[in-house]
N, C-alpha and C. Protein backbone atom coordinates (compact mmCIF):
# COMPACT_ATOMS: atom_id res chain seq x y z
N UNK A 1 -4.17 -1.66 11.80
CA UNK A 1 -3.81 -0.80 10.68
C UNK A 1 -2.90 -1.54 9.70
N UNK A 2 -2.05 -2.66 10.09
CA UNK A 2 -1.45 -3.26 9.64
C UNK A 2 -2.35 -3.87 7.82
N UNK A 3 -3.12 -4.51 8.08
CA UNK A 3 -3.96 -5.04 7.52
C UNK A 3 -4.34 -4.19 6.52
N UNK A 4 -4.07 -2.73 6.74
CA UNK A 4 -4.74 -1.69 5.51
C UNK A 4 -3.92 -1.87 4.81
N UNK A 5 -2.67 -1.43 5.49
CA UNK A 5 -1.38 -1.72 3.90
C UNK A 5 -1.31 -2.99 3.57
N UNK A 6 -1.68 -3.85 3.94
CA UNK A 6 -1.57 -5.42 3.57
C UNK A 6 -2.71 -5.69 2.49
N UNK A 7 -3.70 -4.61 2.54
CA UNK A 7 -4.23 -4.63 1.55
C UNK A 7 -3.90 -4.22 0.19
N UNK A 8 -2.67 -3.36 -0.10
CA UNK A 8 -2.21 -2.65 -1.05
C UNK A 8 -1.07 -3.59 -1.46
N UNK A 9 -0.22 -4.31 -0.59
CA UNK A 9 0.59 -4.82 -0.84
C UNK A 9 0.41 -6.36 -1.51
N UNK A 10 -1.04 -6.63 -1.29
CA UNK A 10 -1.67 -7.78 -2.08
C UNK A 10 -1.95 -7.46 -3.60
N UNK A 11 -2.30 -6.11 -3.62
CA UNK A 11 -2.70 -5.59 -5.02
C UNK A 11 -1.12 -5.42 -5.84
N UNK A 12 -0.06 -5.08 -4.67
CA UNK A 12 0.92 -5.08 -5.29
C UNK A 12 1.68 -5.80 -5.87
N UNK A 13 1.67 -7.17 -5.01
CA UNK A 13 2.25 -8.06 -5.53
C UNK A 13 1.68 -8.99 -6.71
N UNK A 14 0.34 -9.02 -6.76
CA UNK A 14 -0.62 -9.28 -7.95
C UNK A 14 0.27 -8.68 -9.16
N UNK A 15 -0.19 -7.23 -8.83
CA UNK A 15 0.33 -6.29 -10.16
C UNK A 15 1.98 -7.00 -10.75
N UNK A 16 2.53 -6.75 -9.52
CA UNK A 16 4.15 -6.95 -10.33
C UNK A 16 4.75 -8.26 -10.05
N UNK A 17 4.00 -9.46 -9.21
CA UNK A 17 5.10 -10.67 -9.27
C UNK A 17 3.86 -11.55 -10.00
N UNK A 18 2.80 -11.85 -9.64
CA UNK A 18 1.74 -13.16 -9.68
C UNK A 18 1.60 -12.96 -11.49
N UNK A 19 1.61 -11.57 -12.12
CA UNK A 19 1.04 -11.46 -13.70
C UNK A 19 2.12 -11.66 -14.43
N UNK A 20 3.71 -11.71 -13.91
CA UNK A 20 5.25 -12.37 -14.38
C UNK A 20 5.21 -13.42 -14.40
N UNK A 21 4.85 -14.13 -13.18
CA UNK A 21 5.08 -15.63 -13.03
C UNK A 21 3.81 -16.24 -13.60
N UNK A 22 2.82 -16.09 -13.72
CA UNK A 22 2.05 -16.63 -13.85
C UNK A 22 1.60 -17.16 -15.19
N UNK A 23 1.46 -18.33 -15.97
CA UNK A 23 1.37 -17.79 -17.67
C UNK A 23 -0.15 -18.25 -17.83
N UNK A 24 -0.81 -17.10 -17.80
CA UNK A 24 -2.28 -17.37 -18.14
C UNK A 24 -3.09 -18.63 -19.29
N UNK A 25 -4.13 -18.74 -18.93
CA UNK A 25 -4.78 -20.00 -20.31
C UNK A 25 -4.71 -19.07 -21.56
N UNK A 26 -5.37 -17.67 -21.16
CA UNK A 26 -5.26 -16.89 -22.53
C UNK A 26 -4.69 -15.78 -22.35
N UNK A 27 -3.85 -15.55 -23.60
CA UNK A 27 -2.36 -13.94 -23.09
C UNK A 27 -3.39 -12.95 -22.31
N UNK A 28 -3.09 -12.14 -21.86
CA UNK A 28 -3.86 -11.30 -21.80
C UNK A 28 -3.21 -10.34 -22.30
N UNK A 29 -4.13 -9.16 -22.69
CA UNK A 29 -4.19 -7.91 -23.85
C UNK A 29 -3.44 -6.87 -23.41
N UNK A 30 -2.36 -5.98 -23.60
CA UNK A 30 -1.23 -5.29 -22.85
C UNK A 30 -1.86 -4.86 -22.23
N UNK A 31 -3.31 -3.62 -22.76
CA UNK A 31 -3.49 -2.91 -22.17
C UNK A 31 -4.14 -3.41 -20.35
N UNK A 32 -4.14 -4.64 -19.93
CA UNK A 32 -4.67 -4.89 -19.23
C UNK A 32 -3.52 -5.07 -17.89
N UNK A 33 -2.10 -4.92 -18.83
CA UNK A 33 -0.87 -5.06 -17.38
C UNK A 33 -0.51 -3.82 -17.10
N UNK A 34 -1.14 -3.47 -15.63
CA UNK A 34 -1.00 -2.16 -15.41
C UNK A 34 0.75 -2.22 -14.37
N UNK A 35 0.67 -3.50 -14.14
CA UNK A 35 2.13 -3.62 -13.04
C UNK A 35 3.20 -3.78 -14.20
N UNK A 36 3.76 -2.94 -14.99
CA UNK A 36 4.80 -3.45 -15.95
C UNK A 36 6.14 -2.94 -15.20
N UNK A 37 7.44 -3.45 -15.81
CA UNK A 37 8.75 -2.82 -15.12
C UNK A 37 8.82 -0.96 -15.56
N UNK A 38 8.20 -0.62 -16.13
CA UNK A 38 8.14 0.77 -16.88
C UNK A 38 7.78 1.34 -16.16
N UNK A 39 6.31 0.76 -15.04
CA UNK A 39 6.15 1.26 -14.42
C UNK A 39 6.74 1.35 -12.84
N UNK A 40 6.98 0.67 -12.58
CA UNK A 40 8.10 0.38 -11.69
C UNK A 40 9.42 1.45 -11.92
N UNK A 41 9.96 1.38 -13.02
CA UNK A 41 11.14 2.49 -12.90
C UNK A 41 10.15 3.78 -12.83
N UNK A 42 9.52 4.29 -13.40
CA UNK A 42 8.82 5.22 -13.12
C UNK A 42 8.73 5.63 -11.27
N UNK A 43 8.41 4.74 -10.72
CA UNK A 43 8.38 4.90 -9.16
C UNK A 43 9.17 5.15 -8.33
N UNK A 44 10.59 4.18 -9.21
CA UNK A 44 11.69 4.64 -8.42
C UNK A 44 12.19 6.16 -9.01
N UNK A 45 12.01 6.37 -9.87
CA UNK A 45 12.48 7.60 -10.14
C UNK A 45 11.56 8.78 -9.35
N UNK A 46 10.14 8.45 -9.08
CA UNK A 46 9.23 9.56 -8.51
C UNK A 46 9.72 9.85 -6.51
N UNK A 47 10.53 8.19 -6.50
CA UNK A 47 10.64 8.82 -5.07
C UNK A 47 12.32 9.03 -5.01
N UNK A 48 12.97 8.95 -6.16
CA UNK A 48 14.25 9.70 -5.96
C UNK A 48 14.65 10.90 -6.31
N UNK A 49 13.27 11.69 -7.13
CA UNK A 49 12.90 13.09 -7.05
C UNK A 49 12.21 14.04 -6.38
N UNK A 50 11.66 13.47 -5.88
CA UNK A 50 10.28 14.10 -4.79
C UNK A 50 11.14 14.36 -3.40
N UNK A 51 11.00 15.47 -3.29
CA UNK A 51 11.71 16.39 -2.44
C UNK A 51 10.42 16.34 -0.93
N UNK A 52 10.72 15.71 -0.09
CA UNK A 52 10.07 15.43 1.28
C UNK A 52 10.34 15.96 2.48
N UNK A 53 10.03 16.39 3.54
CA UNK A 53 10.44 16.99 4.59
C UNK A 53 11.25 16.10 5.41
N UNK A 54 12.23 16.57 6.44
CA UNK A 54 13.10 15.80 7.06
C UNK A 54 12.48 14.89 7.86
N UNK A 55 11.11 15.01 8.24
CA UNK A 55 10.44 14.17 9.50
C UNK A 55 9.44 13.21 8.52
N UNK A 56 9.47 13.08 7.42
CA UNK A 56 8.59 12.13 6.39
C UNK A 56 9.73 10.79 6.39
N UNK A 57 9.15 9.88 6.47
CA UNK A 57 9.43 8.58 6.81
C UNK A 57 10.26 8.27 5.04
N UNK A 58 11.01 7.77 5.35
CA UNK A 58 12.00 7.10 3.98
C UNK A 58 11.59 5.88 3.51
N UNK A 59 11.62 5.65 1.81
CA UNK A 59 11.50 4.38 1.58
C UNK A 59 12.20 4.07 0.79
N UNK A 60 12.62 2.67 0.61
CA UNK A 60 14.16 2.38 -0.77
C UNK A 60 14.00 2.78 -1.58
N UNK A 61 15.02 3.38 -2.40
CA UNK A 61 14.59 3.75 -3.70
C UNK A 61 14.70 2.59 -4.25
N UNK A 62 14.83 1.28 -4.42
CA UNK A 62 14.85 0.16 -5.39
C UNK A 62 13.27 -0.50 -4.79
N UNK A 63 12.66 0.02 -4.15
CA UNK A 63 11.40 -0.47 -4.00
C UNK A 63 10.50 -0.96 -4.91
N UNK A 64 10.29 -2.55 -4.60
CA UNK A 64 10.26 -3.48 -5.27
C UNK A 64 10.39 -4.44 -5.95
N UNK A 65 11.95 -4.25 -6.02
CA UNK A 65 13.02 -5.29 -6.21
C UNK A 65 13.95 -5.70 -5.02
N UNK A 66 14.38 -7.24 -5.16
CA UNK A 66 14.56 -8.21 -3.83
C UNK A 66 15.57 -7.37 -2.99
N UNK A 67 16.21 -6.61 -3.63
CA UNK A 67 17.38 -6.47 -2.82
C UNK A 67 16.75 -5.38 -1.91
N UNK A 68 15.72 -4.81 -1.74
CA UNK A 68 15.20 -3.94 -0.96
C UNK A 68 14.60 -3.99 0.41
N UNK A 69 14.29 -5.71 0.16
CA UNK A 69 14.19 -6.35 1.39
C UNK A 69 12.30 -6.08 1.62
N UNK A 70 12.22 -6.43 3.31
CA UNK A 70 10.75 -6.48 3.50
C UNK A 70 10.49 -4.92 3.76
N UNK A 71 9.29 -4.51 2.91
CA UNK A 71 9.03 -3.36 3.64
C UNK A 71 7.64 -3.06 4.26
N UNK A 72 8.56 -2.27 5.74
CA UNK A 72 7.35 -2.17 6.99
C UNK A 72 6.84 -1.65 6.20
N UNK A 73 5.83 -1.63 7.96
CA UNK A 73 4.65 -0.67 7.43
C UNK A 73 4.28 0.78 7.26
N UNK A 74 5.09 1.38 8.10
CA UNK A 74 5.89 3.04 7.67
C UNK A 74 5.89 3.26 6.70
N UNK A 75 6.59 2.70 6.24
CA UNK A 75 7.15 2.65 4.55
C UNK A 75 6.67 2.68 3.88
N UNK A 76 5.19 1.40 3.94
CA UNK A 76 4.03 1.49 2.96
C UNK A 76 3.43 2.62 2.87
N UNK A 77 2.93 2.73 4.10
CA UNK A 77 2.18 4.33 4.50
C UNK A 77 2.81 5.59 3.53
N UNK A 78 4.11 5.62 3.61
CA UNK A 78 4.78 6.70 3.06
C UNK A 78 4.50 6.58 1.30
N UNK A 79 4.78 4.97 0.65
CA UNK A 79 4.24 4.69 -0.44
C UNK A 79 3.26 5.02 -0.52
N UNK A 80 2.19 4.78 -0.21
CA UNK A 80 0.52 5.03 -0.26
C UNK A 80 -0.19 6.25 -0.89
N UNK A 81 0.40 6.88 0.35
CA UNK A 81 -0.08 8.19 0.62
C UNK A 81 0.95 9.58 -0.51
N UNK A 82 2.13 9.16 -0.75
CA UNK A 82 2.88 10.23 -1.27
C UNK A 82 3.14 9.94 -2.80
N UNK A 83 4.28 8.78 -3.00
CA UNK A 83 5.12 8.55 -3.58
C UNK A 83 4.21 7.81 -4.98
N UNK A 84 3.53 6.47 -4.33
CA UNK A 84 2.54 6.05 -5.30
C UNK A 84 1.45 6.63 -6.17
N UNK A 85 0.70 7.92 -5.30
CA UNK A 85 -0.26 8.80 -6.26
C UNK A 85 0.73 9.86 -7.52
N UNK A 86 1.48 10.21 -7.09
CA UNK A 86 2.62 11.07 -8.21
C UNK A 86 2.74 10.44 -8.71
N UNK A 87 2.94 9.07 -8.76
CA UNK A 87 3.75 8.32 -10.11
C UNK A 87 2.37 7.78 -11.12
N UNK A 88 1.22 7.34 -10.32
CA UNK A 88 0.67 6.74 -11.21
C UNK A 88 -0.36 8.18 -12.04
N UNK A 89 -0.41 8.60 -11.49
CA UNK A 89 -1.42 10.34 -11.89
C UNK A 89 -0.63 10.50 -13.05
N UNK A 90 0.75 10.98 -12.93
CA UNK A 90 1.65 11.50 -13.83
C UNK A 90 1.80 10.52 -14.80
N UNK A 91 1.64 9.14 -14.38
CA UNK A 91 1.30 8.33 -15.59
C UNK A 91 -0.05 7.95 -16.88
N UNK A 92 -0.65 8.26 -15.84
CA UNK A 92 -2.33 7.52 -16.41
C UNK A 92 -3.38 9.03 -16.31
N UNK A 93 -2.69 10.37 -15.69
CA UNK A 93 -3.83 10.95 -15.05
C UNK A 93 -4.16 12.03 -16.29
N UNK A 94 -4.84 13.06 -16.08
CA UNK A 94 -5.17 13.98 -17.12
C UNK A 94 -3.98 14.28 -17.68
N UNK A 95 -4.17 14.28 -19.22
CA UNK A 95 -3.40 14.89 -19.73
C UNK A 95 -1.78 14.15 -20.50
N UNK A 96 -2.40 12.60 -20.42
CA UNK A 96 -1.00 11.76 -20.20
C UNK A 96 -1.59 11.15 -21.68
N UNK A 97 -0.12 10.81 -22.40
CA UNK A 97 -0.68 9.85 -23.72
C UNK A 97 -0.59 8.63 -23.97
N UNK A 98 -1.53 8.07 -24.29
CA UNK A 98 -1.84 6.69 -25.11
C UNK A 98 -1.90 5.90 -26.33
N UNK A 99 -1.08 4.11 -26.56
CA UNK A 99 -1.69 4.11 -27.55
C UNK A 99 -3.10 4.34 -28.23
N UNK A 100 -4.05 4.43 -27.11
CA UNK A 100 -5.48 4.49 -27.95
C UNK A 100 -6.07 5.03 -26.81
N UNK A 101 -7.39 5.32 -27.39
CA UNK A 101 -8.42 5.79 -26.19
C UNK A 101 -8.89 4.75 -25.11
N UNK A 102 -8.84 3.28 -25.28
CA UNK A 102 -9.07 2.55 -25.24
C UNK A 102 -8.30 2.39 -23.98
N UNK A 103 -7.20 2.26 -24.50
CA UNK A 103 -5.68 1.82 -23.34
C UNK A 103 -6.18 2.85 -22.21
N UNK A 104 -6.25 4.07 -22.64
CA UNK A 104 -6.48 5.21 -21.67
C UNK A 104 -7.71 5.25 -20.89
N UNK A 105 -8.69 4.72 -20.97
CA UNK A 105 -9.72 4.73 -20.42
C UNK A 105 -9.72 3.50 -19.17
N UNK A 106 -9.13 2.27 -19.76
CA UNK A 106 -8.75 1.44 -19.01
C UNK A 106 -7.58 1.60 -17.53
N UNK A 107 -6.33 2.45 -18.13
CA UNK A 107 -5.54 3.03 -17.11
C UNK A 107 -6.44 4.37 -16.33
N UNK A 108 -7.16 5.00 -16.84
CA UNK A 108 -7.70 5.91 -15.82
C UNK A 108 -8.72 5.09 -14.64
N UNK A 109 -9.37 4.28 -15.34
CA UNK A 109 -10.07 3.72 -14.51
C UNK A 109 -8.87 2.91 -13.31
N UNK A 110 -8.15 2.28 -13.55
CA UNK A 110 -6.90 1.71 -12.53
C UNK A 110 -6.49 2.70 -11.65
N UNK A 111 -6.50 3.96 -12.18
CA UNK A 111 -5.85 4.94 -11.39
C UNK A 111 -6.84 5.61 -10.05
N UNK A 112 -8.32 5.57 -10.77
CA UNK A 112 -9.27 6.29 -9.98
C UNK A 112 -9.86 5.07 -8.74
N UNK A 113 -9.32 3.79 -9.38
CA UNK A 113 -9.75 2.60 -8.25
C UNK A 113 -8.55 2.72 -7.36
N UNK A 114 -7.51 2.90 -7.60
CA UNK A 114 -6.29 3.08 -6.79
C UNK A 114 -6.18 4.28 -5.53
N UNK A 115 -6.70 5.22 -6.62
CA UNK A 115 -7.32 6.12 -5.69
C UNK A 115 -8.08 6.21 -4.35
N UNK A 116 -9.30 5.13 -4.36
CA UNK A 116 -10.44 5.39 -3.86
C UNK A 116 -9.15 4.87 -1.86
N UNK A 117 -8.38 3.67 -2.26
CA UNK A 117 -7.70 2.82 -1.56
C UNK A 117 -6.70 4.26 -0.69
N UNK A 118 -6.08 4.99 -2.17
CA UNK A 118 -5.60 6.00 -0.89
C UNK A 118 -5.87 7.12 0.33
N UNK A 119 -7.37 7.29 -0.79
CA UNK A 119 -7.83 7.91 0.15
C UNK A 119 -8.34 7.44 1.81
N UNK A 120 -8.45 6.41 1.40
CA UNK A 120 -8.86 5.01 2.75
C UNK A 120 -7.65 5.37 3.95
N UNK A 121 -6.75 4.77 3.36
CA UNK A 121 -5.55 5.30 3.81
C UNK A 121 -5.13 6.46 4.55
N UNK A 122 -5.46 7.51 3.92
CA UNK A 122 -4.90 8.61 4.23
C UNK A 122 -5.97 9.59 5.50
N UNK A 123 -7.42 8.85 5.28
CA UNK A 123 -8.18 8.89 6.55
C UNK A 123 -8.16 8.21 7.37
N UNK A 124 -7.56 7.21 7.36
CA UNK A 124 -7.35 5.66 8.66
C UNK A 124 -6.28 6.46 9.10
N UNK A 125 -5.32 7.19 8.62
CA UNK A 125 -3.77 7.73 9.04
C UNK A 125 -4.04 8.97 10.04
N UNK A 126 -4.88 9.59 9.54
CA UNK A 126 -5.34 11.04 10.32
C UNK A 126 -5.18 11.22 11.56
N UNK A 127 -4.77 12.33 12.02
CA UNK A 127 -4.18 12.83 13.34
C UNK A 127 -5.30 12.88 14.30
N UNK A 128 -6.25 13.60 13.52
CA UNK A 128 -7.77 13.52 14.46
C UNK A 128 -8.81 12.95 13.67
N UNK A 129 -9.96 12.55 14.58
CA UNK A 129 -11.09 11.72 13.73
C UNK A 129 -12.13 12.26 13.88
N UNK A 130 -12.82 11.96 13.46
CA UNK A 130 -14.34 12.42 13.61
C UNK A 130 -15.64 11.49 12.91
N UNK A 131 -16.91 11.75 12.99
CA UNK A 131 -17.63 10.44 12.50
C UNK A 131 -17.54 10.68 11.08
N UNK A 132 -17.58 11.93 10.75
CA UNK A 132 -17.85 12.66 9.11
C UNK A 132 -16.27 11.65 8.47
N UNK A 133 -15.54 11.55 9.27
CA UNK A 133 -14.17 11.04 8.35
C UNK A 133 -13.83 9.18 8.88
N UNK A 134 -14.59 9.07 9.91
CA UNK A 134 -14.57 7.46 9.71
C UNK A 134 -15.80 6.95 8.69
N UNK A 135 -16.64 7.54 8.20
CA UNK A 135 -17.73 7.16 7.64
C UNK A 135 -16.97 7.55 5.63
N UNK A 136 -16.35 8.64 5.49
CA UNK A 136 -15.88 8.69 4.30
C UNK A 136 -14.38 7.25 4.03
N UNK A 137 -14.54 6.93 4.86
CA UNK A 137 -13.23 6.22 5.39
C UNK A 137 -13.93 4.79 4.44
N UNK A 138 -15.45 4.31 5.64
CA UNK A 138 -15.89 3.27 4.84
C UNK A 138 -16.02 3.23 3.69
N UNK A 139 -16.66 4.77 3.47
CA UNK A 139 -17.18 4.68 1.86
C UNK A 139 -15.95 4.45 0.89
N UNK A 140 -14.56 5.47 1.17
CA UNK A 140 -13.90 4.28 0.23
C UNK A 140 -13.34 2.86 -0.11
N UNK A 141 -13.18 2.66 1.12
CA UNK A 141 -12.93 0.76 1.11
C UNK A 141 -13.52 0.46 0.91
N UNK A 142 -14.74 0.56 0.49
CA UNK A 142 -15.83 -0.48 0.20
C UNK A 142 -15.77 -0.02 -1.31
N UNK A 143 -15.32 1.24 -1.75
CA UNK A 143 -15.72 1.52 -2.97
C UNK A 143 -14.25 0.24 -3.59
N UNK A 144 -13.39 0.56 -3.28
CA UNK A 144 -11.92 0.10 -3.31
C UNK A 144 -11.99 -1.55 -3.50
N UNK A 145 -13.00 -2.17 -2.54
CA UNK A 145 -12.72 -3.52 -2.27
C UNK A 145 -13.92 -3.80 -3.07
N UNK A 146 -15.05 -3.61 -3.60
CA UNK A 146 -16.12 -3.65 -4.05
C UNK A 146 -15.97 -3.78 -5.86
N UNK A 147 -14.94 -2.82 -6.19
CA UNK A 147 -14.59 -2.85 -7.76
C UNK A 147 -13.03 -3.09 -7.60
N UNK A 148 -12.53 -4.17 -6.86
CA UNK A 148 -11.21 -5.09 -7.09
C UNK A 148 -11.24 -5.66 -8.22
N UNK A 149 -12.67 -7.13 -8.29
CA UNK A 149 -12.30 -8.20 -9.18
C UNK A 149 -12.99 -7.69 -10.48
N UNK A 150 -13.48 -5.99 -10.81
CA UNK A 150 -14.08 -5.43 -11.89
C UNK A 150 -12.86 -5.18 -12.39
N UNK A 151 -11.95 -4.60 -11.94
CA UNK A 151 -10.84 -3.77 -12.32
C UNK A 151 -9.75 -4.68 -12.73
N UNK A 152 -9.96 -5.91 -11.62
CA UNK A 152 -7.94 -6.52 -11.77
C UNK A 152 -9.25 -7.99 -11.81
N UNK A 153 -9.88 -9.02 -13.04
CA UNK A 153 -10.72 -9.90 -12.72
C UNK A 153 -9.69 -10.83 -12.26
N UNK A 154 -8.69 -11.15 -11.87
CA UNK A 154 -7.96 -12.14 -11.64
C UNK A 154 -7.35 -12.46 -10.40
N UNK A 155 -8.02 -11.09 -9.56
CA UNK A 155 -7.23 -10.99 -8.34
C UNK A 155 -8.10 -11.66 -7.45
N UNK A 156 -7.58 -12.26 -6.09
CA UNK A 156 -8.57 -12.80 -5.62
C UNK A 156 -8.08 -12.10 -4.21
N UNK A 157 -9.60 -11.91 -3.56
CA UNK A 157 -9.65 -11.29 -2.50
C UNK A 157 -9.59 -12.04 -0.91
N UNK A 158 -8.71 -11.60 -0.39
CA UNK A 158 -7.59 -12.49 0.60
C UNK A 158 -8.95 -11.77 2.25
N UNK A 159 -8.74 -12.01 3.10
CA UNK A 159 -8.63 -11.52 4.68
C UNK A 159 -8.55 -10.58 5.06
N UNK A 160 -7.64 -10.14 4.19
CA UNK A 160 -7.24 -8.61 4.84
C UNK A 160 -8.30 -7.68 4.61
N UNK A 161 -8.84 -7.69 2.99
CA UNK A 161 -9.84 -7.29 2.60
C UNK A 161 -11.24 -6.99 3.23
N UNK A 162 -11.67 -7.94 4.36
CA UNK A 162 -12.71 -8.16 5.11
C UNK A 162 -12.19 -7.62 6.60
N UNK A 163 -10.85 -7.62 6.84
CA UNK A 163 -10.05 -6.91 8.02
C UNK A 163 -10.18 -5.42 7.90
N UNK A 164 -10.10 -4.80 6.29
CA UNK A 164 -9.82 -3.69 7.12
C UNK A 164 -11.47 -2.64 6.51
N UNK A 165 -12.88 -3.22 6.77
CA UNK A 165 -13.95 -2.62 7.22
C UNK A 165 -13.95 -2.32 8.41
N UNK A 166 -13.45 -3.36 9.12
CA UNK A 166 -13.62 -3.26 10.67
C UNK A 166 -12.62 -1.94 11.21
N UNK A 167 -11.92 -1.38 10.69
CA UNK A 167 -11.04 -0.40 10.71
C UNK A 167 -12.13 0.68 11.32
N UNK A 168 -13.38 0.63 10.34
CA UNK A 168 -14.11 1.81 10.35
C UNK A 168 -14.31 1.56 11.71
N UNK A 169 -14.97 0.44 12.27
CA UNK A 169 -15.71 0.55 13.65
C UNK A 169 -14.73 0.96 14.84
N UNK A 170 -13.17 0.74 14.46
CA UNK A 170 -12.51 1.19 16.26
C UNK A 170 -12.15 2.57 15.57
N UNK A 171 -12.14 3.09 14.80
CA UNK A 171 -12.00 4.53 14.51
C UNK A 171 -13.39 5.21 14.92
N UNK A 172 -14.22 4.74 14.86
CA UNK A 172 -15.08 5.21 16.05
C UNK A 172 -15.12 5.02 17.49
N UNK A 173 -14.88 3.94 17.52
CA UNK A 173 -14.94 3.59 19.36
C UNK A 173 -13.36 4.03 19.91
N UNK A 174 -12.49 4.11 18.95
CA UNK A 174 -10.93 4.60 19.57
C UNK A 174 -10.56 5.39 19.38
N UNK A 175 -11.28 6.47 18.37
CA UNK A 175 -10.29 7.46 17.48
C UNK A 175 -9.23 7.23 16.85
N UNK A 176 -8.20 8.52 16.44
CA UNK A 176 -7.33 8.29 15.66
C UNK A 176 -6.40 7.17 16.08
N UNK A 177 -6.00 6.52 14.76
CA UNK A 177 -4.90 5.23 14.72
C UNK A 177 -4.13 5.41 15.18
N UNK A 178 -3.31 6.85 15.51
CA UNK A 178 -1.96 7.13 16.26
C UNK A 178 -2.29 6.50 17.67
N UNK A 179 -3.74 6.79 18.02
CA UNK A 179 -3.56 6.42 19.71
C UNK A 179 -3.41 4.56 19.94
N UNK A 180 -3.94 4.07 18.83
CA UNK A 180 -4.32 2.12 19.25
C UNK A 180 -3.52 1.41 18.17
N UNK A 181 -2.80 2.60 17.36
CA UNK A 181 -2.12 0.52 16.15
C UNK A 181 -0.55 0.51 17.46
N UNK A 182 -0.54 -0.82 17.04
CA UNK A 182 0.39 -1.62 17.07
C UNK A 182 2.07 -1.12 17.11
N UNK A 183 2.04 -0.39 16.13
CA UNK A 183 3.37 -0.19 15.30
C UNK A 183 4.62 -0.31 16.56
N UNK A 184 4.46 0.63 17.61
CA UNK A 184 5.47 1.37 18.61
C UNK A 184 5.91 -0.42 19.25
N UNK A 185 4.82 -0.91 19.33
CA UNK A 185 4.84 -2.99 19.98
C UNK A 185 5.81 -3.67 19.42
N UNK A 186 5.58 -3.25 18.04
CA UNK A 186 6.19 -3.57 16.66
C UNK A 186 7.99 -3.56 16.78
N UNK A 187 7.92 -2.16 16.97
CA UNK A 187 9.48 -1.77 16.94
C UNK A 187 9.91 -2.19 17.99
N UNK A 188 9.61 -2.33 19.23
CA UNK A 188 10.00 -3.35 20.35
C UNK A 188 10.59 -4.73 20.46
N UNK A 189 9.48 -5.20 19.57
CA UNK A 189 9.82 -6.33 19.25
C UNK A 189 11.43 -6.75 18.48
N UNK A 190 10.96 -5.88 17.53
CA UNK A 190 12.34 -6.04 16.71
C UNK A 190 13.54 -5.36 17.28
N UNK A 191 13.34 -4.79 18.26
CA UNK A 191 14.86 -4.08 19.46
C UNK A 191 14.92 -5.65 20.11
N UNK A 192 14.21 -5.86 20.75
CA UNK A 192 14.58 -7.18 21.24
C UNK A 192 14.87 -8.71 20.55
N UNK A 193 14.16 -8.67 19.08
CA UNK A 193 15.25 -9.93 18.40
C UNK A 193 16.25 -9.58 17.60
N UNK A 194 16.69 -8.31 18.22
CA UNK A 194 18.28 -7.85 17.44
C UNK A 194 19.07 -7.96 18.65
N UNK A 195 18.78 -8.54 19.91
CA UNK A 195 19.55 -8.60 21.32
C UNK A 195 20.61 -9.80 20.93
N UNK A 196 21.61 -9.98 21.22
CA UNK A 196 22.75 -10.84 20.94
C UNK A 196 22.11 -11.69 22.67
N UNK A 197 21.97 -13.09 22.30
CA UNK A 197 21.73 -13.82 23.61
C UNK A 197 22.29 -14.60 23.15
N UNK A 198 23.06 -15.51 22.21
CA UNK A 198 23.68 -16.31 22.11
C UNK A 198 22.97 -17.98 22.09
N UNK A 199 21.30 -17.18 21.61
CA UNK A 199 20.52 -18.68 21.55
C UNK A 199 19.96 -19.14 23.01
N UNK A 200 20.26 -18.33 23.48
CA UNK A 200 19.43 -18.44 24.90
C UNK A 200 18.75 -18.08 25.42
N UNK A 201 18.00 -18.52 26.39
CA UNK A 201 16.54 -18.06 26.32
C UNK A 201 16.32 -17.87 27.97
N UNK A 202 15.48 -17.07 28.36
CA UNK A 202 15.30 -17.05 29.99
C UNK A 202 16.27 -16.58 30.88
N UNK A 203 17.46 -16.40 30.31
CA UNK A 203 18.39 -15.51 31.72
C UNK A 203 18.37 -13.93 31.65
N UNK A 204 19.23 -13.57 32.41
CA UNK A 204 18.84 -12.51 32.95
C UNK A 204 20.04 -11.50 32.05
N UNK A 205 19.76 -10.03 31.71
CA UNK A 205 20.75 -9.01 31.43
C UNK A 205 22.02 -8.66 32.34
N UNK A 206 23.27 -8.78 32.18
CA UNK A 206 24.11 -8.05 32.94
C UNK A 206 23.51 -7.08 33.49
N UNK A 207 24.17 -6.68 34.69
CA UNK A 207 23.75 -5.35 34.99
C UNK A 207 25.28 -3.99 35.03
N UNK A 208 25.06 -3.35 34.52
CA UNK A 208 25.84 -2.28 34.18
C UNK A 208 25.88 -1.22 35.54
């Protein structure tokens, strides 16, 4: 499951670090930078308003800037699925204004490809499965990963991309993701390289 948000977080970092740093052969045309800082404050403001239940997973509000650090994959999930569709809808979605029709047609289309990814998401996440929802599952990643280099022509499509079809097949043979990702391994891990050993390796715990 890892690999799903690693898919978003490739698009993400495209959007807001690779189109900064990068200085193209030819400018490219505003309407074509959909990762701007505008939009970015926009985000942080959507998840420092958005009123969430106490058991919904938290994410920085400076999300996306360094000082926020790495963020799991919880986190993404919580981005994905909540925080990211409010901001960009309310930006680009019905009813929102543009310099031109032009600009607007271009951001809706960003929004409805963005889309296709959450919905991916938000059926890979599901509590229970079924074939009717691993099969809508494929259909959007493929819709998602299929009109990447239509939408963003500059992006180039990494591993993960080809990682997470295969999503569809153990959501059939395993069911829901709660029962087989990783994550719970995950947090283990990181309880144990927060253990103070003093650089040492192989002995044994006090015993209390």
């Amino acid at each position: 499951m890892g690999k799903l948000f690693h898919v978003f977080r490739n698009l993400f970092n495209f959007l807001f670090y690779f189109q900064r740093r990068e200085k193209p052969f030819v400018a490219p045309r505003e309407e074509h930078r959909f990762g701007t800082l505008d939009v970015l404050r926009h985000i942080h403001d959507v998840i420092r308003d958005t009123s969430v239940p106490s058991w919904f997973g938290s994410v920085p509000s400076n999300f996306g800037e360094a000082s926020a650090g790495t963020i799991k994959a919880d986190e993404w999930r919580s981005l994905i699925t909540v925080y990211i569709p409010i901001a960009l809808v309310s930006l680009w979605g019905a009813g929102t204004s543009h310099p031109s029709d032009d600009v607007a047609i271009r951001l809706r289309t960003a929004l409805d490809h963005t889309m296709e990814l959450v919905c991916a998401v938000y059926l890979a996440c599901a509590r229970t499965m079924t074939a009717e929802r691993a099969h809508a599952y494929r259909s959007h990643i493929a819709e998602y990963i299929g009109n990447l280099k239509k939408v963003h022509p500059n992006f180039t499509l990494r591993p993960n991309h080809h990682a997470a079809f295969h999503i569809y097949d153990y959501l059939l043979s395993f069911g829901p993701a709660h029962s087989w990702w990783c994550f719970p391994f995950e947090r283990l891990i990181g309880t144990l390289q927060r253990l103070p050993v003093n650089h040492k390796s192989g002995g044994c715990f006090p015993k209390h």
